[in-house]
C-alpha atoms as a PDB file:
ATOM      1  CA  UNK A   1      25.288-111.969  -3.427  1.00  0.00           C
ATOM      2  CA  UNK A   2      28.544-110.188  -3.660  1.00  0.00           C
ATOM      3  CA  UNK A   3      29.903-108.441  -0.659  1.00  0.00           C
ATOM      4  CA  UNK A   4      32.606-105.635   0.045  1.00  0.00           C
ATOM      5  CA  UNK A   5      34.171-105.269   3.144  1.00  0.00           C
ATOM      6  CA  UNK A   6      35.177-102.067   4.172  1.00  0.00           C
ATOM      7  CA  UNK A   7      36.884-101.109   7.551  1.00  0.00           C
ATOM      8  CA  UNK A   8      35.178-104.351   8.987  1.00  0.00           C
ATOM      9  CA  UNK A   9      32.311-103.333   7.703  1.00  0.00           C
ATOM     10  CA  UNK A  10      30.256-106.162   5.033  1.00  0.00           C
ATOM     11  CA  UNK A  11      28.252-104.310   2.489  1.00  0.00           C
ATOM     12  CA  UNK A  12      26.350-105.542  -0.333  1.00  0.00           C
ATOM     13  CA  UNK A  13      27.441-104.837  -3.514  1.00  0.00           C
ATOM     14  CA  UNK A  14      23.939-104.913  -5.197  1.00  0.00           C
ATOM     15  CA  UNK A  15      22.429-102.516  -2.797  1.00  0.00           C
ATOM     16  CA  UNK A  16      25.394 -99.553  -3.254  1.00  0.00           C
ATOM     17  CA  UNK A  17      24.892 -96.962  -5.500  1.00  0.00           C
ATOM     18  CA  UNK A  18      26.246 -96.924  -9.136  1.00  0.00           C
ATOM     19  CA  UNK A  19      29.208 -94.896  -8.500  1.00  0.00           C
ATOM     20  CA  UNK A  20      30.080 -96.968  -5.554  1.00  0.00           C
ATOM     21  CA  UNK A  21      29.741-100.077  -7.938  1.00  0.00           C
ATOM     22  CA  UNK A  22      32.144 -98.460 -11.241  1.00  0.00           C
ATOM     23  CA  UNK A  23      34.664 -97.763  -7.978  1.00  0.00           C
ATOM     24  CA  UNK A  24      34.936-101.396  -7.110  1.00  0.00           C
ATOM     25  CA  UNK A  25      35.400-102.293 -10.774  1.00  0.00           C
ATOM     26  CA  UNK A  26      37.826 -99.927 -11.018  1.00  0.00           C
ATOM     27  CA  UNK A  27      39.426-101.029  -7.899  1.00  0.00           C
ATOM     28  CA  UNK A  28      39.065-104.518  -8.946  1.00  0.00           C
ATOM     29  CA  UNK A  29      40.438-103.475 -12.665  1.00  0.00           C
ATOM     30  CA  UNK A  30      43.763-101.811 -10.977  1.00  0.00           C
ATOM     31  CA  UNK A  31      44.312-105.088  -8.881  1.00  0.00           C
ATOM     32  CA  UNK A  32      44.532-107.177 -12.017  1.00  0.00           C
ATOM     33  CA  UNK A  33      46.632-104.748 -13.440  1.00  0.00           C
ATOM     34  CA  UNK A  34      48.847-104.962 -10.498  1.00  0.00           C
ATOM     35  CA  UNK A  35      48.966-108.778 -10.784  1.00  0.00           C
ATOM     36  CA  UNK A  36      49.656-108.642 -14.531  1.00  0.00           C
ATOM     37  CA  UNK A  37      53.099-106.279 -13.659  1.00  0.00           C
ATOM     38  CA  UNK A  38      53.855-108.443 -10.924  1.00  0.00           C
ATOM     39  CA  UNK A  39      54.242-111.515 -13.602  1.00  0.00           C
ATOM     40  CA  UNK A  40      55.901-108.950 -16.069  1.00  0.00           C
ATOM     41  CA  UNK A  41      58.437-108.064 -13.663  1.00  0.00           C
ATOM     42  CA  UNK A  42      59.058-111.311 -12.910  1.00  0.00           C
ATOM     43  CA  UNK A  43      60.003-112.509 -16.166  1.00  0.00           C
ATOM     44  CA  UNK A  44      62.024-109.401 -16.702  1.00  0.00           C
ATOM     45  CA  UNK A  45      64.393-109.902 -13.838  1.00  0.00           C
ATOM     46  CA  UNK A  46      64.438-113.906 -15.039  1.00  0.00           C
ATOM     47  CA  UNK A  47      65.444-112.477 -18.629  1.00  0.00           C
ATOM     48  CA  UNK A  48      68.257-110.327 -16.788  1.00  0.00           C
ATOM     49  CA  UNK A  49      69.754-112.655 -14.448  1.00  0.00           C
ATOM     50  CA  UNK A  50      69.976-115.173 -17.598  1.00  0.00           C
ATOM     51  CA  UNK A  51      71.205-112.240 -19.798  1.00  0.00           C
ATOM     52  CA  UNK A  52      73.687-111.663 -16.857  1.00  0.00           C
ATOM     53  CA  UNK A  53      75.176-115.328 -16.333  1.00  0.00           C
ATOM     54  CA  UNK A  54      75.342-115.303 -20.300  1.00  0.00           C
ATOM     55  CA  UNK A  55      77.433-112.232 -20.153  1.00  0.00           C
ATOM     56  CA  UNK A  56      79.737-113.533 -17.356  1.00  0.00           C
ATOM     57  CA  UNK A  57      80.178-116.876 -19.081  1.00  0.00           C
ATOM     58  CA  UNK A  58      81.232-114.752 -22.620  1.00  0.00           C
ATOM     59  CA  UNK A  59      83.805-112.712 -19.729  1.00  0.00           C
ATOM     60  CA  UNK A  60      85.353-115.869 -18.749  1.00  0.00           C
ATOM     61  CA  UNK A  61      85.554-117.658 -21.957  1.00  0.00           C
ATOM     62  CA  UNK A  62      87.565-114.731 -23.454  1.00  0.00           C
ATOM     63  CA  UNK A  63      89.415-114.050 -20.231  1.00  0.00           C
ATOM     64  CA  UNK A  64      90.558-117.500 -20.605  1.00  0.00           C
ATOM     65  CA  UNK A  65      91.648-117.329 -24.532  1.00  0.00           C
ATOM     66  CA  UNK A  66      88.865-120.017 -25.424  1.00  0.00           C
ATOM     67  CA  UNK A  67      86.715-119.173 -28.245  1.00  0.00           C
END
């Protein structure tokens, strides 16, 4: 059985009413969602900070005449 807690409060999924049940999935359906930008976001700012020290590295190599 699958329960929902609620304000301390356990219910049991199976016993709600429909609409009560398509909110949890959507609840559940936004949380994943959530997770999934979480990840995105973290490979974004990993792409940045490596697009960063790239661009730094390029400053200093043509700061210092090297090519």
């Amino acid at each position: 059985m699958n329960n929902i807690q609620i304000d301390d409060k356990q219910y049991t999924v199976e016993n709600l009413p429909a609409s009560s049940r398509d909110l949890i999935k959507k609840i559940q359906y936004c949380q994943l969602e959530v997770e999934d930008r979480k990840r995105q976001l973290a490979v974004l700012e990993r792409s940045k900070n490596s697009y960063l020290l790239e661009l730094k590295n390029e400053v200093l190599v043509n700061k210092a005449g090297f090519d």
